[in-house]
Protein backbone atom coordinates (compact mmCIF):
# COMPACT_ATOMS: atom_id res chain seq x y z
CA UNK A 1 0.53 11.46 -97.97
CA UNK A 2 3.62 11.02 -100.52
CA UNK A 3 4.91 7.67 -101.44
CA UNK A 4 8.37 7.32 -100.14
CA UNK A 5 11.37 6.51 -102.67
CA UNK A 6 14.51 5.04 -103.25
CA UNK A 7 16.79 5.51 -105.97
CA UNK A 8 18.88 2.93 -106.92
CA UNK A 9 22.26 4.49 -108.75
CA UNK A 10 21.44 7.72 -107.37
CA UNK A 11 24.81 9.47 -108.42
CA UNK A 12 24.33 8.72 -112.41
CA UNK A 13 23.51 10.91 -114.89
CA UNK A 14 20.01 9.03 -115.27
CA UNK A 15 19.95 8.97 -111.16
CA UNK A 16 20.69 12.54 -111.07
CA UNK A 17 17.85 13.15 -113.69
CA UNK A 18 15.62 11.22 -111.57
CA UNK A 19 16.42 13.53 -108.20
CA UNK A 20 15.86 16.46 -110.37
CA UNK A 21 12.25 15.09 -111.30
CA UNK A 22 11.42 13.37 -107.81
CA UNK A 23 12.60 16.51 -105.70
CA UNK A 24 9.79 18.55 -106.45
CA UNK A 25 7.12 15.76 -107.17
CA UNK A 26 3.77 16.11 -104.72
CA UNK A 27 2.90 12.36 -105.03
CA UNK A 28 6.70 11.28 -104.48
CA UNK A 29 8.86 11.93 -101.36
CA UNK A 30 13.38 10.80 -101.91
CA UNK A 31 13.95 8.90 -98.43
CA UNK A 32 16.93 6.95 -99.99
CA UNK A 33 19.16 7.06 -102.45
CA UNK A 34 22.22 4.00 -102.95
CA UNK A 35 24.86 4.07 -105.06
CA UNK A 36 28.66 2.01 -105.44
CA UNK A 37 30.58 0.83 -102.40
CA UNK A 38 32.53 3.92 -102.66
CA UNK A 39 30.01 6.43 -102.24
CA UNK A 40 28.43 4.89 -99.31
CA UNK A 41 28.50 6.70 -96.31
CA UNK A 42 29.25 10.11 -97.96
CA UNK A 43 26.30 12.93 -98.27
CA UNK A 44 25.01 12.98 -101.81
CA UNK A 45 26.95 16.09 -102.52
CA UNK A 46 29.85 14.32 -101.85
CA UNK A 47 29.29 11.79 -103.62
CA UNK A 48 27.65 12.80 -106.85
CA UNK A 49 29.66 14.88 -109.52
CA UNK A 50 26.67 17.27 -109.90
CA UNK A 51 25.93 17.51 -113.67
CA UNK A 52 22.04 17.87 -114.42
CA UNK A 53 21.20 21.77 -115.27
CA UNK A 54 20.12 23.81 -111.92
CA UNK A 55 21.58 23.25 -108.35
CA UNK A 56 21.67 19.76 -106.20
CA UNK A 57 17.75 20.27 -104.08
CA UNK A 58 19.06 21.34 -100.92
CA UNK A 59 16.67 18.51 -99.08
CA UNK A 60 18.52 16.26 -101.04
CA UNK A 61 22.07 16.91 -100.86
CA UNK A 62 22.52 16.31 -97.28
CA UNK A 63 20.94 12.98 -97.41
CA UNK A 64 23.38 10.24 -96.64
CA UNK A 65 24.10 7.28 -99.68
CA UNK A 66 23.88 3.73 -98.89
CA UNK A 67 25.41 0.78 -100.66
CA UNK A 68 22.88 -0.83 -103.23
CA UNK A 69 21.51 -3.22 -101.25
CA UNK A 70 18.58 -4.62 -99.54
CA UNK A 71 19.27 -4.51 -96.05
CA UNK A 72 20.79 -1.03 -96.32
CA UNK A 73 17.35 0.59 -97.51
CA UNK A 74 14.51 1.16 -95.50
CA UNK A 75 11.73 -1.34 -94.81
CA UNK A 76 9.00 1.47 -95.14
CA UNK A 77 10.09 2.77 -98.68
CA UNK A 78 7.25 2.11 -101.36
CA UNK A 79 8.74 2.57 -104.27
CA UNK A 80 12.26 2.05 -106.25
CA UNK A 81 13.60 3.57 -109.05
CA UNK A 82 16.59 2.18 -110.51
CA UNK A 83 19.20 3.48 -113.35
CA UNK A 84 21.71 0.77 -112.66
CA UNK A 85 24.01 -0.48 -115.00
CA UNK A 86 22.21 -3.56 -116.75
CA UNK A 87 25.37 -5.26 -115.32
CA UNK A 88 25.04 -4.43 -111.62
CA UNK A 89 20.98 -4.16 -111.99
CA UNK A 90 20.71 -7.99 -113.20
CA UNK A 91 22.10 -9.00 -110.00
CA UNK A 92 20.59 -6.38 -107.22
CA UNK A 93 17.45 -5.94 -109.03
CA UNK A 94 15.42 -9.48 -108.56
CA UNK A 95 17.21 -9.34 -104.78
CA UNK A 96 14.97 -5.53 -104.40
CA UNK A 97 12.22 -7.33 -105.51
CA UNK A 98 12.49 -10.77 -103.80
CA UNK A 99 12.85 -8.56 -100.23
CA UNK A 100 9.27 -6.88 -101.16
CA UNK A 101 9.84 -3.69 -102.88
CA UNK A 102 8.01 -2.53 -105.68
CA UNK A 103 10.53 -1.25 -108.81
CA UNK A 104 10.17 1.13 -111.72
CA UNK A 105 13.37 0.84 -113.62
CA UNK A 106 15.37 1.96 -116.28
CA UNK A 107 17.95 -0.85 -116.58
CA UNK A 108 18.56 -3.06 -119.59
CA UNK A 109 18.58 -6.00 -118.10
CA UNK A 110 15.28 -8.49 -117.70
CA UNK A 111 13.72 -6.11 -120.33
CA UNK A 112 12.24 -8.89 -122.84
CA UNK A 113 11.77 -11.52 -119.68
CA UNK A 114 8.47 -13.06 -120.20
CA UNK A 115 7.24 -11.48 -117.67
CA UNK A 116 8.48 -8.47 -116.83
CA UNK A 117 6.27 -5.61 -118.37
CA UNK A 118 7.95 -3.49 -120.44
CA UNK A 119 5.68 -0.18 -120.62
CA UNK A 120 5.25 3.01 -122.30
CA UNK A 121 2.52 3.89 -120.53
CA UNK A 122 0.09 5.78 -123.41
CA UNK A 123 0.83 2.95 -125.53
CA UNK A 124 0.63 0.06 -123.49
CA UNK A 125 -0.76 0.57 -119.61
CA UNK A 126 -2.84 -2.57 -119.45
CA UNK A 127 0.95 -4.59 -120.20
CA UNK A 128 1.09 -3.76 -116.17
CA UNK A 129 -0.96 -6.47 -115.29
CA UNK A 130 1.49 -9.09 -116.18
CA UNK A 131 2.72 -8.15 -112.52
CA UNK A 132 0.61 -10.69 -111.36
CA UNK A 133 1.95 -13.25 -113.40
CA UNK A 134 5.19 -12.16 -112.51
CA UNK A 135 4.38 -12.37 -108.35
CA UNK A 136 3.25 -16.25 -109.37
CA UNK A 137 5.89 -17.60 -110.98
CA UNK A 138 8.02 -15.84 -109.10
CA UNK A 139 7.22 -15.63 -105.35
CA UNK A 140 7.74 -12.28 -105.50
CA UNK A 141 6.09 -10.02 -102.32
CA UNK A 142 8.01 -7.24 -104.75
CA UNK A 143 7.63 -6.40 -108.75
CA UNK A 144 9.30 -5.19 -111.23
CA UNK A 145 8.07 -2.61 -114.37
CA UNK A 146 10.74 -1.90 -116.89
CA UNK A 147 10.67 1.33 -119.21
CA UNK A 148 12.06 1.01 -122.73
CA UNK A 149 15.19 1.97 -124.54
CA UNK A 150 15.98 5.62 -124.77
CA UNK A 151 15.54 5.46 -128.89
CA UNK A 152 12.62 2.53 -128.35
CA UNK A 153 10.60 5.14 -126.38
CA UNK A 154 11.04 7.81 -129.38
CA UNK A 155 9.52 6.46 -132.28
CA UNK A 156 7.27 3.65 -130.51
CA UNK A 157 4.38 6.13 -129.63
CA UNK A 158 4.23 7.20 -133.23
CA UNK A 159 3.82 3.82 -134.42
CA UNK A 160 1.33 2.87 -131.78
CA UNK A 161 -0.69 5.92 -133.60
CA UNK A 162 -0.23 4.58 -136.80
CA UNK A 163 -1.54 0.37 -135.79
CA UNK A 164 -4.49 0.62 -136.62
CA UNK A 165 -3.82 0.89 -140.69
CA UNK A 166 -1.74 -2.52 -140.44
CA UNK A 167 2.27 -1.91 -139.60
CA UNK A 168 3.91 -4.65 -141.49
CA UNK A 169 7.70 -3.29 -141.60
CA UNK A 170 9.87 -0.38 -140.11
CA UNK A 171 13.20 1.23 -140.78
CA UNK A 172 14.61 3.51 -138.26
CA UNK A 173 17.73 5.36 -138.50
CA UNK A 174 18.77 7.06 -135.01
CA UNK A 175 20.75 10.23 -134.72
CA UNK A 176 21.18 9.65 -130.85
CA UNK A 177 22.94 12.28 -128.58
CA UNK A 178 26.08 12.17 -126.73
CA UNK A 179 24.30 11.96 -123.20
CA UNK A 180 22.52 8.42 -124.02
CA UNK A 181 26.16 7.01 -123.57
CA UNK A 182 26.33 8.37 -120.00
CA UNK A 183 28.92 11.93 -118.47
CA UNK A 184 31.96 9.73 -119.71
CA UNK A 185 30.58 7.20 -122.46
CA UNK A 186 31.92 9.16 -125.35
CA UNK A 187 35.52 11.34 -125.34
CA UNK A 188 35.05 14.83 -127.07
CA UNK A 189 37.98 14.02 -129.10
CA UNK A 190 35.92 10.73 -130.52
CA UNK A 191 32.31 13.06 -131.22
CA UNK A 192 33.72 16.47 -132.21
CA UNK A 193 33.22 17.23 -136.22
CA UNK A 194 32.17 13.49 -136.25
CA UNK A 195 29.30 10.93 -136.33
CA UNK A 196 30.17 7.13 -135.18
CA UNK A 197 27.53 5.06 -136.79
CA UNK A 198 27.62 2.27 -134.18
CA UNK A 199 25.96 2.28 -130.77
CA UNK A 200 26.46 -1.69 -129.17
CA UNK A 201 23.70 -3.54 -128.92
CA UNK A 202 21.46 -0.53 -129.66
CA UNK A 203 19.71 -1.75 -132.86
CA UNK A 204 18.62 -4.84 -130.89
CA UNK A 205 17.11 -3.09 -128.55
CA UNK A 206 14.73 -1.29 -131.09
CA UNK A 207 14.22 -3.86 -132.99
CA UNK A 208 12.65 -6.20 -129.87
CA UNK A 209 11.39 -4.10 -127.88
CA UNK A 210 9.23 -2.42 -130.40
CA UNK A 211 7.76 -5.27 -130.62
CA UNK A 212 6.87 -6.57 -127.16
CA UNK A 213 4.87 -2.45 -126.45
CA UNK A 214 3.34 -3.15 -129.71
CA UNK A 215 1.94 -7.17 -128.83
CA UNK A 216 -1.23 -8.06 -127.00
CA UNK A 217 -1.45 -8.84 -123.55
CA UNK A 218 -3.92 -11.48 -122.53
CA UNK A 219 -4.27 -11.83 -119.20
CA UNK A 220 -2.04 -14.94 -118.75
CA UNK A 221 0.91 -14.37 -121.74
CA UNK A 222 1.85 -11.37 -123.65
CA UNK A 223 2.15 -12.05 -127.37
CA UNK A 224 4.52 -9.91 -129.65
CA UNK A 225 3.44 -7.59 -132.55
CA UNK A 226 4.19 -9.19 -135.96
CA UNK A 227 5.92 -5.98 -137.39
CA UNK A 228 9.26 -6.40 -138.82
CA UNK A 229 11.41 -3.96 -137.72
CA UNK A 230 14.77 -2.66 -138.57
CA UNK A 231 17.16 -0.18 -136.97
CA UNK A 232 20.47 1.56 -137.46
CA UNK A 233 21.94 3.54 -134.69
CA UNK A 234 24.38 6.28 -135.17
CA UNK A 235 25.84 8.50 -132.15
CA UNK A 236 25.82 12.62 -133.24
CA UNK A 237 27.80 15.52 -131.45
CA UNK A 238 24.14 16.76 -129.72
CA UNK A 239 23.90 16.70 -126.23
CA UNK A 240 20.35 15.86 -125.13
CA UNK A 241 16.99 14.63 -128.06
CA UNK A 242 17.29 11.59 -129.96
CA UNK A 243 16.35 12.16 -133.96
CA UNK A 244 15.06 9.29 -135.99
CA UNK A 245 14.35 8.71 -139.12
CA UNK A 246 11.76 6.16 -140.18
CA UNK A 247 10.01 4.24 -142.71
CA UNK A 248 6.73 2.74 -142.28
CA UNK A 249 4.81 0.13 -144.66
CA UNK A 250 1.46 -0.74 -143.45
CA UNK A 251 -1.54 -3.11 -144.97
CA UNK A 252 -3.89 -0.24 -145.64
CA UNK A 253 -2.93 2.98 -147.57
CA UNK A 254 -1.92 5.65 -145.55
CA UNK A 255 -1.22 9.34 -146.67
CA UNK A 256 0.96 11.73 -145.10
CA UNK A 257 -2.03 13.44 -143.94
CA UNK A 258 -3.75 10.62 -142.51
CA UNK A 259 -0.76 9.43 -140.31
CA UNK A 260 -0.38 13.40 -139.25
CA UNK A 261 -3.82 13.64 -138.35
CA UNK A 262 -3.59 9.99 -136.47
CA UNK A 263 0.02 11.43 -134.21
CA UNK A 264 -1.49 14.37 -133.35
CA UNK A 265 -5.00 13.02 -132.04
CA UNK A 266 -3.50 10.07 -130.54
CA UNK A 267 -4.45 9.75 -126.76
CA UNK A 268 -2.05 11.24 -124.04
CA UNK A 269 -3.34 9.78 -120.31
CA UNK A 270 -4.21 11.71 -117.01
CA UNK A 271 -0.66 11.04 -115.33
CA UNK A 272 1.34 13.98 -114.00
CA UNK A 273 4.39 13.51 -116.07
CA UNK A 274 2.56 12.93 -119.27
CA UNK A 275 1.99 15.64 -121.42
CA UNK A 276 -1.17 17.61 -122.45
CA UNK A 277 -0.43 16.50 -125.79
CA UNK A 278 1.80 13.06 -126.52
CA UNK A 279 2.85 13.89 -130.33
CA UNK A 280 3.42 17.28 -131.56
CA UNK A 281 3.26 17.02 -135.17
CA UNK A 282 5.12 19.99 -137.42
CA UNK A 283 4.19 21.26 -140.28
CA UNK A 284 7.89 22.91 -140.99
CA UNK A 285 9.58 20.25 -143.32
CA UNK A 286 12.92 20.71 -141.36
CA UNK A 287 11.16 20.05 -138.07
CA UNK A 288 12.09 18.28 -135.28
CA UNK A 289 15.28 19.64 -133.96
CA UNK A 290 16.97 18.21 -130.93
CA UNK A 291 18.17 21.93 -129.77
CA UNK A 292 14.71 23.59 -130.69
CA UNK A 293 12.60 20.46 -129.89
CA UNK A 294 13.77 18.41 -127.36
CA UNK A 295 11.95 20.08 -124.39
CA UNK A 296 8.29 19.73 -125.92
CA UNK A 297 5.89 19.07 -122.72
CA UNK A 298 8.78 19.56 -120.17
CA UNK A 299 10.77 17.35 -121.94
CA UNK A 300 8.56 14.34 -121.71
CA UNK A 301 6.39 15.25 -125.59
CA UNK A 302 7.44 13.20 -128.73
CA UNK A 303 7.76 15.16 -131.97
CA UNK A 304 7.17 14.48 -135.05
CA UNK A 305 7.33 16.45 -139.10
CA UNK A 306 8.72 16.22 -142.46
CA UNK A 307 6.29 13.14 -143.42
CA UNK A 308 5.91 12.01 -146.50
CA UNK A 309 4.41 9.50 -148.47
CA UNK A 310 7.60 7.30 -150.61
CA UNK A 311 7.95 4.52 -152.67
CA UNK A 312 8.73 2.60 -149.13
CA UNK A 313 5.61 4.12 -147.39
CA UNK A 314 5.34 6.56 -144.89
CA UNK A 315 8.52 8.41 -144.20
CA UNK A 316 8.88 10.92 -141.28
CA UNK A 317 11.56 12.15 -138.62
CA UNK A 318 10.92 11.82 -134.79
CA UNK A 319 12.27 13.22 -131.87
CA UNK A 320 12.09 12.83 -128.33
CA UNK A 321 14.41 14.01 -124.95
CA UNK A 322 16.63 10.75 -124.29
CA UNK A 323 17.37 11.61 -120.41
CA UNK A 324 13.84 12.68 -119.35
CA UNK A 325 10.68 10.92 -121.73
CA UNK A 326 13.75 8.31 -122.90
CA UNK A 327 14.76 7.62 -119.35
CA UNK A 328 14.26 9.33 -115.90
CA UNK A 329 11.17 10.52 -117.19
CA UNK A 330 9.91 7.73 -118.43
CA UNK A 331 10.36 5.67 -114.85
CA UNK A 332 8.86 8.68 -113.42
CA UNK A 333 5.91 7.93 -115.23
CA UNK A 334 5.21 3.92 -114.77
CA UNK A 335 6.04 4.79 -110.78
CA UNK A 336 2.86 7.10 -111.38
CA UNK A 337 0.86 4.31 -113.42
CA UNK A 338 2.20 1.73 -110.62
CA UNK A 339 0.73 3.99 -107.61
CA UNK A 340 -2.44 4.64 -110.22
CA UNK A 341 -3.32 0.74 -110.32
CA UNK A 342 -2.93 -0.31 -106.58
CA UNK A 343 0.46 -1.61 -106.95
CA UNK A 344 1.79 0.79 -104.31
């Protein structure tokens, strides 16, 4: 029997990406879907401006929207995804959970709370139990799972491959695409035949949240990874697959080979949204490529090439899709790991 789901900012570009995914999912069944004040009471093809590739699912478009709130969702639904702005989510988000319901989200907000896990979930599934510390201090009958930045989720995996030689510090430089800022986050007239190299609050988020997937969870507190890390973040005229370019010293020496060899072995998990194979590492120097790359394993595959040993360490590009592994995808996933562990 499928789980029944909400969706919490259903008309978004992220919410939209999540329909697309849920629609046809056999473990997941769409039995409500909120959104502003303004769309409530409208069918969901009224109310969403329909922009994801391929048509609204017909099962879905006639479904009536709700206002984002508790007592206009359904007592029986299992499972909520949110894409909320971190705005609206830090206020209706703890209320979702306070009134019982169990949330995979993709919201900004409560992201490097104490005890909110933040999870990748082929880097960092056993994070999930700090749930139960979560309930306790809490009084939650509900929970909350957050998944990482859009950019965060890119180059994370490839580090986690690389931990065990010793990561001591990280530079990242993000090439991010247009539709990490949202349908109407960035004007044509402000991308077109430019590159802004400025994204607010975006280096922050790589920088910290690196580090809490990276730490060690021990049952009671979750302690952060010791790698430094620094980011620049720099919007490009591509519409879907964040690029990054990093720099990796680590304790032991590590050839370009070794790290290669270390991506492309490293663990994927038995989840249906995870791909056969987590990190597809090229050979091609000029490899990854958002328009060639960016829909590796359905879109939810990291890719890596061009590495390199430097006088700063390893050096290699990275790539992942930013709307499906960076975001929908990536809820998609710890919903999966949530209904995996019991927590459904």
């Amino acid at each position: 029997m499928a789980v029944r789901v909400g969706v919490l900012g259903a008309t978004g570009a992220v919410g939209q990406r999540l329909i697309q995914l849920l629609d046809p999912h056999p473990d997941f069944e769409i039995a409500a879907l909120t959104a502003s004040e303004d769309s409530a009471g409208k069918s969901y093809r009224q109310a969403a401006k329909w922009r994801v590739e391929g048509p609204i699912p017909e099962d879905v478009a006639e479904t009536t929207v709700s206002a984002t709130d508790p007592d206009e969702v359904p007592d029986d639904i299992d499972l909520i995804f949110s894409s909320l702005p971190s705005s609206v989510g830090s206020e209706v988000e703890p209320a979702f959970c306070e009134a019982g319901y169990v949330m995979s989200s993709n919201s900004s907000n409560a992201r490097m709370a104490d005890d909110v896990p933040l999870v990748i979930p082929e880097v960092n599934a056993d994070h999930l139990d700090l749930l139960e510390v979560q309930r306790d201090e809490r009084g939650w009958d509900g929970a909350m799972v957050k998944n990482p930045n859009c950019s965060t989720i890119t180059f994370v995996p490839t580090l986690a491959a690389l931990a065990e030689y010793g990561l001591e510090k990280v530079h990242v430089a993000t090439l991010q695409a247009v539709s990490g800022a949202g349908y109407d986050g960035v004007s044509s007239m402000e991308i077109i035949d430019n590159a802004i190299p400025y994204i607010g609050s975006e280096e922050d988020k790589l920088e910290t949240e690196s580090r809490k997937l990276l730490g060690e969870f021990d049952g009671a507190e979750l302690s952060h990874n010791s790698v430094e890390v620094a980011a620049s973040c720099n919007r490009i005229p591509t519409i879907d697959g964040h690029l990054e370019n990093v720099w990796v010293e680590t304790a032991e020496e590590l050839s370009a080979e070794g790290a290669a060899d270390a991506m492309a072995s490293y663990p994927s998990l038995e989840l249906r949204s995870s791909p056969d194979q987590l990190i597809h590492v090229f050979d091609e120097p000029d490899r990854p490529q958002p328009r060639l790359d960016r829909s590796l394993g359905d879109g939810m595959a990291v890719a890596a090439g061009g590495l390199r040993e430097s006088s700063f360490g390893l050096q290699y590009n990275c790539l992942a899709h930013n709307t499906i592994r960076g975001a929908a995808g990536a809820s998609v996933l710890n919903g999966e790991l949530l209904l995996e562990n019991g927590y459904l």
